[in-house]
Protein backbone atom coordinates (compact mmCIF):
# COMPACT_ATOMS: atom_id res chain seq x y z
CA UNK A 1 10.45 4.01 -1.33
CA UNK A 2 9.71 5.80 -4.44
CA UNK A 3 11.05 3.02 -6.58
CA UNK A 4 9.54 0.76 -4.74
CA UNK A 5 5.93 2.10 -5.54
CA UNK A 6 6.88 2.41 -8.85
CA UNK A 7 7.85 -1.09 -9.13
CA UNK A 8 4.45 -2.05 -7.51
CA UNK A 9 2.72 0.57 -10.04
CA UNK A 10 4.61 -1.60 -13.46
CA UNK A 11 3.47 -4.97 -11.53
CA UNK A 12 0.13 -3.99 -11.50
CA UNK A 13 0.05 -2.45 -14.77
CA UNK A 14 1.39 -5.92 -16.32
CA UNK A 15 -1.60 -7.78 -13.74
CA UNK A 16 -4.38 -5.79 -15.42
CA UNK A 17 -2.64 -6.53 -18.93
CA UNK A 18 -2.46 -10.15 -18.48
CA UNK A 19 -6.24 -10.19 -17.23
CA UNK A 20 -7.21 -7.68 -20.15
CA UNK A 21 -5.83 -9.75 -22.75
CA UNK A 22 -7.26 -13.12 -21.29
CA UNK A 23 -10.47 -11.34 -21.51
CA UNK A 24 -9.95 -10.50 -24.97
CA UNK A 25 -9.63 -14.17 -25.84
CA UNK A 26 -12.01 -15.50 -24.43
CA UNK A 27 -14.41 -12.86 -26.21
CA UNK A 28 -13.07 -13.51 -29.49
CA UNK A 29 -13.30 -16.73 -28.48
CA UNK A 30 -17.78 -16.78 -27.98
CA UNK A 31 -17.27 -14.68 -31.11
CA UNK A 32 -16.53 -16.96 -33.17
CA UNK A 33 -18.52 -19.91 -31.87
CA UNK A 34 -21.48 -18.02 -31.89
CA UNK A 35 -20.40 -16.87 -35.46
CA UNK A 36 -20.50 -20.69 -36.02
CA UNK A 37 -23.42 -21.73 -34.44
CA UNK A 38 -25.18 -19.17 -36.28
CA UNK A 39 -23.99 -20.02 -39.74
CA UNK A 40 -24.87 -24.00 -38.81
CA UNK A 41 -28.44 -22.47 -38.19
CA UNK A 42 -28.20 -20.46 -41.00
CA UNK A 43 -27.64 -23.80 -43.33
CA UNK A 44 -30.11 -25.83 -41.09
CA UNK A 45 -32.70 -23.32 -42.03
CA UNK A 46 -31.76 -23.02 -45.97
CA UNK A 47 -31.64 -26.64 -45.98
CA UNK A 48 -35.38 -27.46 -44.71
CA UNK A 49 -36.51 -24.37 -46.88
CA UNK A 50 -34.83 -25.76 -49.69
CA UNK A 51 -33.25 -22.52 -50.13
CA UNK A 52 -30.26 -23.11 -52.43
CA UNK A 53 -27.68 -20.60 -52.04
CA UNK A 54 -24.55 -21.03 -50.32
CA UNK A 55 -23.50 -19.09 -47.33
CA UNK A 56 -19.61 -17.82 -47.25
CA UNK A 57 -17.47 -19.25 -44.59
């Protein structure tokens, strides 16, 4: 019984990693389109202000 619950206890572990690191994707993910979207608006903005500098990718 005892290694049974343990068993359980690593399967569950490994669950909650799985959906932890799916999680962590998919925020890195927003991350970096927002990052993108933001630099677009960035240049949209420069571009109509005739601002000239240029902004790092």
């Amino acid at each position: 019984v005892h290694a049974e619950s343990l068993q359980q206890v690593v399967q569950s572990q490994r669950e909650v990693t799985e959906v932890l690191q799916e999680a962590t994707c998919k925020i890195a993910a927003q991350q970096s389109e927002t990052t993108r979207l933001t630099t677009d608006a960035a240049r949209q903005i420069c571009e109509e202000k005739s601002i000239c500098f240029t902004l790092s990718e």
